[in-house]
Structures are given as structure tokens and as C-alpha cells.
N, C-alpha and C. Protein backbone atom coordinates (compact mmCIF):
# COMPACT_ATOMS: atom_id res chain seq x y z
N UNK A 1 0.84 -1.16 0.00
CA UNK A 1 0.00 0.00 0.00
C UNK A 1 0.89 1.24 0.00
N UNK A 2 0.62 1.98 -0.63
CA UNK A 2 1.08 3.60 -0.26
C UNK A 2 0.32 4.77 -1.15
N UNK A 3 0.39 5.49 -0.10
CA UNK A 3 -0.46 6.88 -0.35
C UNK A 3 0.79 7.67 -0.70
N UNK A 4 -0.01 8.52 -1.50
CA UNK A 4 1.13 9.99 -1.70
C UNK A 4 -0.33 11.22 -1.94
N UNK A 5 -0.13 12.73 -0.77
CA UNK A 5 -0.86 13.58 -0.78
C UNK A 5 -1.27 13.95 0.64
N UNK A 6 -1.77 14.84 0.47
CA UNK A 6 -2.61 15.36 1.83
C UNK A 6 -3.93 14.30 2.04
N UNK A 7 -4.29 14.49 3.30
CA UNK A 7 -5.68 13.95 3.79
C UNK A 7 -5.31 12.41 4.52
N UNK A 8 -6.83 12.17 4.99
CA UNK A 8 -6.42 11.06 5.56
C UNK A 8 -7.44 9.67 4.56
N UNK A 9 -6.56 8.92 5.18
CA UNK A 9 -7.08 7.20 4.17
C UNK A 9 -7.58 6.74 5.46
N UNK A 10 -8.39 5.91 5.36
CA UNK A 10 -8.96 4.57 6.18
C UNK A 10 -8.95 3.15 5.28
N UNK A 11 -8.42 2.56 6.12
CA UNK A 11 -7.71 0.99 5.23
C UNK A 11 -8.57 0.04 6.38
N UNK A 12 -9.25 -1.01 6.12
CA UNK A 12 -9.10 -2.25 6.74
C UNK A 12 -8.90 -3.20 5.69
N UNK A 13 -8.27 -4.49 6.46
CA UNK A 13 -7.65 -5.66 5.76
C UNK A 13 -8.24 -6.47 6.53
N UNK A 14 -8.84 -7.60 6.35
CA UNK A 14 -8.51 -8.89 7.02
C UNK A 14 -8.96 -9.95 5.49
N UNK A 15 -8.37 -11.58 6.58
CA UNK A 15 -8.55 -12.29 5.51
C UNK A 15 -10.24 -13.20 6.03
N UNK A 16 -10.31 -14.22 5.01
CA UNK A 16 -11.24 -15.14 5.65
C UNK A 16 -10.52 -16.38 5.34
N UNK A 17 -10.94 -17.91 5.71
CA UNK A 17 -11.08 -19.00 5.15
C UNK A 17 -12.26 -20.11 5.54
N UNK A 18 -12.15 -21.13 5.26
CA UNK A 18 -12.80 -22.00 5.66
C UNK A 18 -12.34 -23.27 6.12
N UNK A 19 -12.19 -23.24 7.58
CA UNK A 19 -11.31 -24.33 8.38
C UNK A 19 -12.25 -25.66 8.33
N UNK A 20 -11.90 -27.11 7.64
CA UNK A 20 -12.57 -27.65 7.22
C UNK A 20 -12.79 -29.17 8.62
N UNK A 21 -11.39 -28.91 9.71
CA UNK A 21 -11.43 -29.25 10.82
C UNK A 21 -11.48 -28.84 11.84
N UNK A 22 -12.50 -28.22 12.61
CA UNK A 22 -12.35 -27.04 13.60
C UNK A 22 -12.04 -27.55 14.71
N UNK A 23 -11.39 -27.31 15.61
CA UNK A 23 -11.19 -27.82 17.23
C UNK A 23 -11.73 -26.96 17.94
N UNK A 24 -11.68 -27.66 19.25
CA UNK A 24 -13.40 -26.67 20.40
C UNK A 24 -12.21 -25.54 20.83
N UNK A 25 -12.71 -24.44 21.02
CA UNK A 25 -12.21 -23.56 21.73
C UNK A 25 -12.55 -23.22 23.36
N UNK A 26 -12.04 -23.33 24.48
CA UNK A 26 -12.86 -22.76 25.39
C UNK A 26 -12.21 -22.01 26.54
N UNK A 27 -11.51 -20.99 25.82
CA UNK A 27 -10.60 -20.26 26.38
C UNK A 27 -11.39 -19.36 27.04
N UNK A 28 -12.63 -19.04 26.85
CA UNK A 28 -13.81 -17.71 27.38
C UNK A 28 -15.02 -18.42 27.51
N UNK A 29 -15.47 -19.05 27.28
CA UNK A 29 -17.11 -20.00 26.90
C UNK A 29 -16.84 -21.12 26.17
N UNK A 30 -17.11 -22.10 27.06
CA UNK A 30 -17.40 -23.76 27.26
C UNK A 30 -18.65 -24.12 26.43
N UNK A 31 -18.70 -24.90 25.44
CA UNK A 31 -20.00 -24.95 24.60
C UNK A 31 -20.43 -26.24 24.30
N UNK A 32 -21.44 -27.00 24.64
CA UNK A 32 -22.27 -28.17 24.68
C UNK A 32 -23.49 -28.38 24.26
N UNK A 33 -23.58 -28.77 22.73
CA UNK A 33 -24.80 -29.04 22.66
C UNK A 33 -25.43 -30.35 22.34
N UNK A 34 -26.52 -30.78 23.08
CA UNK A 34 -27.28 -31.88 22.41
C UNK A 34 -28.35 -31.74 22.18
N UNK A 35 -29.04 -32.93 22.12
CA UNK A 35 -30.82 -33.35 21.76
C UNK A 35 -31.60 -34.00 22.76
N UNK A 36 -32.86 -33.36 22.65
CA UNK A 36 -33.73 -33.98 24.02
C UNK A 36 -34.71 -33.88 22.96
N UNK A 37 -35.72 -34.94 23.93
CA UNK A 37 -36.96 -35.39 23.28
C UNK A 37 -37.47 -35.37 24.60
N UNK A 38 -38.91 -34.89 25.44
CA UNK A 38 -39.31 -35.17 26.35
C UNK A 38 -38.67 -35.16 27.40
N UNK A 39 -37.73 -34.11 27.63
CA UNK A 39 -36.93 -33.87 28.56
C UNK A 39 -35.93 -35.21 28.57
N UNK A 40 -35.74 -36.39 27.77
CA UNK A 40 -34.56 -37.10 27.71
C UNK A 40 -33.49 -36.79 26.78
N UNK A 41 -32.26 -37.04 26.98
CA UNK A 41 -31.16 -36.84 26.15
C UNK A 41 -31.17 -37.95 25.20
N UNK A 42 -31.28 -37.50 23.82
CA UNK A 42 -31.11 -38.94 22.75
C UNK A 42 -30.50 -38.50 21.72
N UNK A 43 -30.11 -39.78 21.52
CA UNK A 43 -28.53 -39.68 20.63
C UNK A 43 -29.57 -40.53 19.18
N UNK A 44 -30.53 -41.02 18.90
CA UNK A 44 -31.22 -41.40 18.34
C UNK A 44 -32.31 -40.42 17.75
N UNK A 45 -32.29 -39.85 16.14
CA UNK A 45 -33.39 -39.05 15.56
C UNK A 45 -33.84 -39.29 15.12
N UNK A 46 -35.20 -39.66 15.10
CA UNK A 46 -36.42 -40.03 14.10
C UNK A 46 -36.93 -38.99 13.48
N UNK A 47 -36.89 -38.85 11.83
CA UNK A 47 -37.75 -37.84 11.37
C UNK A 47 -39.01 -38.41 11.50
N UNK A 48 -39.67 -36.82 11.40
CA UNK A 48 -40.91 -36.39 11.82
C UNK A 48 -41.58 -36.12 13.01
N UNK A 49 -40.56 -36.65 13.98
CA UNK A 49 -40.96 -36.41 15.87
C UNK A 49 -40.24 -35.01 16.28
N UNK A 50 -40.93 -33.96 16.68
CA UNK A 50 -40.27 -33.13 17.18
C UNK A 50 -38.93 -33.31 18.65
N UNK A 51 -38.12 -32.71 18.01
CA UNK A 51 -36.99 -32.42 19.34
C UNK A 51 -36.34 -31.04 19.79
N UNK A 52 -35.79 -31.24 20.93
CA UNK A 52 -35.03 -29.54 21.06
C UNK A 52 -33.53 -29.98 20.97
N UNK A 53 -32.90 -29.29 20.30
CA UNK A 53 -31.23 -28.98 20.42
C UNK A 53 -31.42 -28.01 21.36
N UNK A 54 -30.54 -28.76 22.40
CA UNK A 54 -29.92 -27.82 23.95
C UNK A 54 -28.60 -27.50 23.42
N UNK A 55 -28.63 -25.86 23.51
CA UNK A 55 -27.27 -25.42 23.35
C UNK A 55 -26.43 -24.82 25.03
N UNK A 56 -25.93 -25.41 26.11
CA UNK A 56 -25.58 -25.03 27.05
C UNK A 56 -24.04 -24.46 27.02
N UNK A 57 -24.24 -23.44 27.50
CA UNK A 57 -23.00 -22.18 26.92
C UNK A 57 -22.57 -22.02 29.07
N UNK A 58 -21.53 -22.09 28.80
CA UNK A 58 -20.80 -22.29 30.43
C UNK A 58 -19.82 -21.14 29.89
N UNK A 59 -20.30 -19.58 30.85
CA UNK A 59 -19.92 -18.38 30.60
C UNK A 59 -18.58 -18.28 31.59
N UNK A 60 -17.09 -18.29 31.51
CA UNK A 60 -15.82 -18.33 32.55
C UNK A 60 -15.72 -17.17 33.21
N UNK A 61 -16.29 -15.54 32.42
CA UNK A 61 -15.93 -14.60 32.93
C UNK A 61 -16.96 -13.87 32.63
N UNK A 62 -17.67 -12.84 33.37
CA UNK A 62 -18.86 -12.34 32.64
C UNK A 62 -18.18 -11.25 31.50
N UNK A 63 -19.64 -11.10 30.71
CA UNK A 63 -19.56 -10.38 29.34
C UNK A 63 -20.52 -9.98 29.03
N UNK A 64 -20.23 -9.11 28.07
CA UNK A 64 -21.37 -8.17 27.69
C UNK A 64 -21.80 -8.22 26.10
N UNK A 65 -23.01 -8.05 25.55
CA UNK A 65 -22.75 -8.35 24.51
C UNK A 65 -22.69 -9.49 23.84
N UNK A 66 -22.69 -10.29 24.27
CA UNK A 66 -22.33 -11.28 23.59
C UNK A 66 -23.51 -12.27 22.49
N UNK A 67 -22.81 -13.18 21.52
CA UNK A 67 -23.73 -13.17 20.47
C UNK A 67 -23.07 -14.65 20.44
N UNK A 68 -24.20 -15.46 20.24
CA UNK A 68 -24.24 -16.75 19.88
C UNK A 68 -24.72 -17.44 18.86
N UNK A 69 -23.99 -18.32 17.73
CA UNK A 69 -24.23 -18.67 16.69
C UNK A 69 -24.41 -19.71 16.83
N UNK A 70 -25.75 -20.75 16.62
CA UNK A 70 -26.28 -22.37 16.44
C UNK A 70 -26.53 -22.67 15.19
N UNK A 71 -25.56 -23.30 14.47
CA UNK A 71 -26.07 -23.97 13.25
C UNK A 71 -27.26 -25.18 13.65
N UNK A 72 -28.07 -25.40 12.52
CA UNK A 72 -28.85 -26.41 11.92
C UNK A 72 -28.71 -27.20 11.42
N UNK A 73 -29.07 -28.62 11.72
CA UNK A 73 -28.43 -29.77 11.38
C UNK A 73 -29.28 -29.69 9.50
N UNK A 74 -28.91 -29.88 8.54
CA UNK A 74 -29.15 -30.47 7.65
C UNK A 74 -30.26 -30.80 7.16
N UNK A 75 -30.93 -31.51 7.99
CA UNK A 75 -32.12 -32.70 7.81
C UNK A 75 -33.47 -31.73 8.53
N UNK A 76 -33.18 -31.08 8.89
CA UNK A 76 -33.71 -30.31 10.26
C UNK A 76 -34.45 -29.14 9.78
N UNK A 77 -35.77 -28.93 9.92
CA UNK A 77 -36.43 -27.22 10.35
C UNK A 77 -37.00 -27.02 11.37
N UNK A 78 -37.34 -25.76 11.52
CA UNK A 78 -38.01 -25.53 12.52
C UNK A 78 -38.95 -25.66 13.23
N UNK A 79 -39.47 -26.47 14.58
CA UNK A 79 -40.34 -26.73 14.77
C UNK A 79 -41.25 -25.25 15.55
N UNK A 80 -40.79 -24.48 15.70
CA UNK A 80 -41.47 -23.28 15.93
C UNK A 80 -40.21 -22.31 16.11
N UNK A 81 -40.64 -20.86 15.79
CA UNK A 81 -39.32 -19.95 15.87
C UNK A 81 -40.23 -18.62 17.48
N UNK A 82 -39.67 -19.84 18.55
CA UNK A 82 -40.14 -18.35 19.69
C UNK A 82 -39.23 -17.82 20.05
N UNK A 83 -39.46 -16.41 20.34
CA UNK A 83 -38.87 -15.33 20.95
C UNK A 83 -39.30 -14.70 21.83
N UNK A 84 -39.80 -15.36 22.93
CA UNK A 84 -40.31 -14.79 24.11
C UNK A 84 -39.59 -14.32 25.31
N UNK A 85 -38.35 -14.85 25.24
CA UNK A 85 -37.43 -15.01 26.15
C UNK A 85 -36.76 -13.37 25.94
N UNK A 86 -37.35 -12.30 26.82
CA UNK A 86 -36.68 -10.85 26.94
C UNK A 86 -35.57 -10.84 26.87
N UNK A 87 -34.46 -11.13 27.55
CA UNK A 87 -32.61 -11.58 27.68
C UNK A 87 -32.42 -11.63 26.67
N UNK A 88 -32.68 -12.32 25.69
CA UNK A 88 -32.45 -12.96 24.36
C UNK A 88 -33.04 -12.72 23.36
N UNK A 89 -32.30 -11.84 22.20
CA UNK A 89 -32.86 -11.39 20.94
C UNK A 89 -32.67 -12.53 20.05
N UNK A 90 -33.87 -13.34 19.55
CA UNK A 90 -32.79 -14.40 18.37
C UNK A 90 -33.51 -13.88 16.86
N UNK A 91 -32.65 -14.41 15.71
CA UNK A 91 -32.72 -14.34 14.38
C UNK A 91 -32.75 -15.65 13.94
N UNK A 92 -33.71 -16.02 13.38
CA UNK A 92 -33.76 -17.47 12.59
C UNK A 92 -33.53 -17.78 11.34
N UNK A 93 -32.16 -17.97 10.50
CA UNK A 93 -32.01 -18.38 9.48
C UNK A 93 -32.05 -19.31 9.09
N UNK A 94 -32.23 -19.69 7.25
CA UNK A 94 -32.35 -21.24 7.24
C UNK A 94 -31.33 -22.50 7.44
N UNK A 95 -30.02 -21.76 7.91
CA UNK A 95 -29.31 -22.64 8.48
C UNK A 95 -28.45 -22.50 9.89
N UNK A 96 -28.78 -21.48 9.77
CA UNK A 96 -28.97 -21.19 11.48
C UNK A 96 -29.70 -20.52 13.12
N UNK A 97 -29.52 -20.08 14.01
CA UNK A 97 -30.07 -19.11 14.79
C UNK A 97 -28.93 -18.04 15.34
N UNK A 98 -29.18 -17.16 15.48
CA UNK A 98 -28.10 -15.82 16.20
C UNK A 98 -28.97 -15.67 17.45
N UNK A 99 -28.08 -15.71 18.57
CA UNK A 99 -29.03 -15.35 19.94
C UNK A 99 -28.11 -14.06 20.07
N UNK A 100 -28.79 -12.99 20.30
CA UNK A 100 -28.21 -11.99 20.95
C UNK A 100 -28.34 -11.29 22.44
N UNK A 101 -28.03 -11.07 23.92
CA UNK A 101 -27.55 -11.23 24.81
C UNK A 101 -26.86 -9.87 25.01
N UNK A 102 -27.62 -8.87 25.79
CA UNK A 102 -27.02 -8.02 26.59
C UNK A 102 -25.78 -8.15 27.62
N UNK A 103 -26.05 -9.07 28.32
CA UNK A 103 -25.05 -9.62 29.23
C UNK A 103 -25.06 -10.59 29.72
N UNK A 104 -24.03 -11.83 29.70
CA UNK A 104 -24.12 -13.60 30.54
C UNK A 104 -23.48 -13.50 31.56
N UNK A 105 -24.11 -13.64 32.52
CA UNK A 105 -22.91 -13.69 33.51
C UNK A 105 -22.32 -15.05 33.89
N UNK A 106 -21.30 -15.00 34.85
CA UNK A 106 -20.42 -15.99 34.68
C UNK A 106 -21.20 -17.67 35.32
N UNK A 107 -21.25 -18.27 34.76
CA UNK A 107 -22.13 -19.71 35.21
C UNK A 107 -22.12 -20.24 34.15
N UNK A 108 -23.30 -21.42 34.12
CA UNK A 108 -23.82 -22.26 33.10
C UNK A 108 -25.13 -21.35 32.53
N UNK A 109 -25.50 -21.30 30.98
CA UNK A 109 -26.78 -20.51 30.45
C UNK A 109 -26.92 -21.89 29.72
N UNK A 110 -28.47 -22.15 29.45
CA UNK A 110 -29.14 -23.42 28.58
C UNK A 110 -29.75 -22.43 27.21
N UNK A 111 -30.25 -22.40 26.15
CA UNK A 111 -30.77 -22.31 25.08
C UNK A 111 -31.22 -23.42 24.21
N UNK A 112 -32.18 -23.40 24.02
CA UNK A 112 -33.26 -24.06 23.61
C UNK A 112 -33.77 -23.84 22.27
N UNK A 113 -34.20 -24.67 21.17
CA UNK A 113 -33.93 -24.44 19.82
C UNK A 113 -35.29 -25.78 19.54
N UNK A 114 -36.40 -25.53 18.94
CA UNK A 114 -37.49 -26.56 18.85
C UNK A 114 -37.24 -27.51 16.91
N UNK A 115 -36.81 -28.23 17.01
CA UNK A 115 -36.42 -28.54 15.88
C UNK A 115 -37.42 -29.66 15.15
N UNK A 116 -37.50 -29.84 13.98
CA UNK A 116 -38.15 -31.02 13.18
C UNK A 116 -37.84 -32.06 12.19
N UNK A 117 -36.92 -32.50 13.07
CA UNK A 117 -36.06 -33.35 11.29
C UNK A 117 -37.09 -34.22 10.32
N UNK A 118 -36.73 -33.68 9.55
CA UNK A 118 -37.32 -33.76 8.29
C UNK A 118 -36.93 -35.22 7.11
N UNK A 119 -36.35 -35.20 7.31
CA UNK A 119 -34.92 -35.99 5.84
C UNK A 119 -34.45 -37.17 6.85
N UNK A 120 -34.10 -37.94 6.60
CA UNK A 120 -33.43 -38.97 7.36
C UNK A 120 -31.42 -38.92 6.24
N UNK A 121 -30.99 -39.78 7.03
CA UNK A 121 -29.11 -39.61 6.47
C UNK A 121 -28.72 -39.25 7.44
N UNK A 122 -27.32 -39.31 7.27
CA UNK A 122 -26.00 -38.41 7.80
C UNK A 122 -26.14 -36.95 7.85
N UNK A 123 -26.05 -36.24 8.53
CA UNK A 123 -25.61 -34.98 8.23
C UNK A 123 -24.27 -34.51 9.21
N UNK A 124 -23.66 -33.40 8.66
CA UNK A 124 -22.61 -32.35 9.65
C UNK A 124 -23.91 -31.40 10.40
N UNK A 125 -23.14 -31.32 11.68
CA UNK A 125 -23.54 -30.19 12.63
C UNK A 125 -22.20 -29.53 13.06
N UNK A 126 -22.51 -28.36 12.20
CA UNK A 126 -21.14 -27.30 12.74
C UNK A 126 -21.10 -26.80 13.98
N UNK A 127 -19.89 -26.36 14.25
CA UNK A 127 -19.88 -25.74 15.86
C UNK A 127 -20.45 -24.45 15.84
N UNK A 128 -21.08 -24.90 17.16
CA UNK A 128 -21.98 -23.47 17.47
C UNK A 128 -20.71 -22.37 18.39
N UNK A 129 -20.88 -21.16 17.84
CA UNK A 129 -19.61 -20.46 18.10
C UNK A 129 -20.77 -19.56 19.13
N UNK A 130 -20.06 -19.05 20.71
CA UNK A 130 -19.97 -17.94 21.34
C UNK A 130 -19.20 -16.84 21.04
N UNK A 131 -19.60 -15.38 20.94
CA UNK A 131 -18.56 -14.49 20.86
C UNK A 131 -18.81 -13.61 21.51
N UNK A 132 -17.99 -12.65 21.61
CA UNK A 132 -18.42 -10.79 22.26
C UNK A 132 -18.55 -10.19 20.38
N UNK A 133 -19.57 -9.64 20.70
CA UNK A 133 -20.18 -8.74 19.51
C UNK A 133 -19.28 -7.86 19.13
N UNK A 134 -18.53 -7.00 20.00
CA UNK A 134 -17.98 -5.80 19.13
C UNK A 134 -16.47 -6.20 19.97
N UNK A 135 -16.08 -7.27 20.12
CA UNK A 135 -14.81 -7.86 20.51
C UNK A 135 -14.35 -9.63 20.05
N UNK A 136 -14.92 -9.92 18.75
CA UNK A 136 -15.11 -11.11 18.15
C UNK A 136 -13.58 -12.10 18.76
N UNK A 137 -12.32 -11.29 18.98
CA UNK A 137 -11.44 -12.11 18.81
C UNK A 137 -11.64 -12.89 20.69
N UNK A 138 -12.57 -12.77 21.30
CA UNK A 138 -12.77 -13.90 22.36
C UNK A 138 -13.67 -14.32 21.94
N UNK A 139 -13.69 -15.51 22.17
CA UNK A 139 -14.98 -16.70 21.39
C UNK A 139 -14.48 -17.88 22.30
N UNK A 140 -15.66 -18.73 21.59
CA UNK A 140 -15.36 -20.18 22.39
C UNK A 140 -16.32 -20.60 21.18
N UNK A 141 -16.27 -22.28 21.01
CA UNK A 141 -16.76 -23.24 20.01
C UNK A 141 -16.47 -24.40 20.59
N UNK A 142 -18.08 -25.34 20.32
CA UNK A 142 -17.64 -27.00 20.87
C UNK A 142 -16.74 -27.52 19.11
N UNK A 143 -16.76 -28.75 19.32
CA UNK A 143 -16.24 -29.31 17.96
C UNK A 143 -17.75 -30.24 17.17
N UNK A 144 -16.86 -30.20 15.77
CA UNK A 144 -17.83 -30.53 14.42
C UNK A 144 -18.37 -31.91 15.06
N UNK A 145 -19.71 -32.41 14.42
CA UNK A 145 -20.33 -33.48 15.13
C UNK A 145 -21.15 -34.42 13.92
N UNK A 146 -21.26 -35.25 13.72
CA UNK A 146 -22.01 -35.89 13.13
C UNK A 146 -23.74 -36.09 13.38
N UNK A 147 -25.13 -36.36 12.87
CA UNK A 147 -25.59 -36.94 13.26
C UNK A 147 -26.18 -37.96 12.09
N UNK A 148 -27.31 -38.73 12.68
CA UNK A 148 -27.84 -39.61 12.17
C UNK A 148 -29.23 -39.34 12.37
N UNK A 149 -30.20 -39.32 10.81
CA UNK A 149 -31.61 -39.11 11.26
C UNK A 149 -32.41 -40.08 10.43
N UNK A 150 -33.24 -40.76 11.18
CA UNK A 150 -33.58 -42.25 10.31
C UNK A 150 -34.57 -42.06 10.44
């Protein structure tokens, strides 16, 4: 880069990629998610029975701000999109949810996600990433997961 002249420039740079093996991060926020059916944990998905993906986010230090990304398994829509929960602003895309979060304080937080698998197969479930909103470089992420929906 170089300028030549009076005045001022504003430059940002960054790069992107796409890390195709991610490892968990949990240097700031501890991240765990599974599947319940009837308040049981099951590792077993039947399409067409509704379930919830529990996303439990274990906050190390409190924060402010902070913004949480849940991908969607594949096979999967929505079995209802609520937003009742004041604390928590969410956005429902078709392959994921954004929870947004004034402030977590330091403990265990649960989030709750009503899902409908649809499709039976294999699918990827990407890691659901924690971050600080206007401080992205602390984050936390569980690791990539498989499931099975028959």
C-alpha cells in the first residue's frame, strides 16, 4: 500500500477462510450441545418427531454483549421460531439461529432451539460459536459433530 498527498485514508484488511477441521475452543465460553426429546437426552433421531437442540453455553468470565451462533443440522427445520425469552434477541435463518444477549454472567446458560427433522441420512452439525459482539477475537466453540436421522 502507499499513499502519496494530503488527507487522511482509512484501510481495513482482514482475511477469511474456511477451516474444514475445527477444534473446540474454550478459552472464554465452554459450549455443549445436544438433543432432548421429552426432557430425555437422545442420541437417536427419528424424522418427523419433534426435538429440542440444547445449546448449554458455560460463561468463565462475565460479558457483555455477547452473540451466539447455532447452526442447523441439515435434515432439520423448525419446529417453531419463539422469541419470548426478553434476555435474548434471536434471528432465525435457514441454516442457522443468532441469539443476541445483553449480558451472561459468569455460570452455566441453557438455550433451547425446537427442531423437526425432516430428511433422514448423515448430516454435519457445525460448531456453534460464542462471541463478544464488538470484541469477536474472544470466542469459544464446541467441535464438528455428526448426526444420524432415520
Amino acid at each position: 500500500m502507499q499513499k502519496t498527498g494530503g488527507g487522511l485514508v482509512y484501510l481495513t484488511a482482514y482475511q477469511q477462510y474456511f477451516n474444514t477441521q475445527p477444534k473446540p475452543i474454550a478459552d472464554n465460553f465452554v459450549i455443549h450441545t445436544y438433543f432432548q426429546k421429552n426432557t430425555e437426552n437422545i442420541t437417536t433421531i427419528k424424522a418427523g418427531e419433534k426435538i429440542k437442540m440444547i445449546v448449554s453455553v458455560n460463561v468463565l468470565k462475565d460479558a457483555e454483549y455477547v452473540q451466539i451462533e447455532i447452526p442447523i443440522p441439515a435434515g432439520c427445520a423448525y419446529g417453531s421460531k419463539n422469541n419470548n425469552d426478553w434476555t435474548v434477541y434471536k434471528e432465525f435463518y435457514k441454516n442457522k439461529v443468532s441469539l443476541f444477549s445483553e449480558s451472561l454472567t459468569k455460570g452455566k446458560h441453557e438455550f433451547e432451539i425446537e427442531l423437526e427433522p425432516r430428511y433422514s441420512g448423515t448430516f454435519t452439525l457445525n460448531p456453534a460459536k460464542v462471541s463478544l459482539l464488538y470484541f469477536p477475537v474472544f470466542y469459544g466453540r464446541n467441535e464438528m459433530k455428526r448426526i444420524s436421522i432415520q
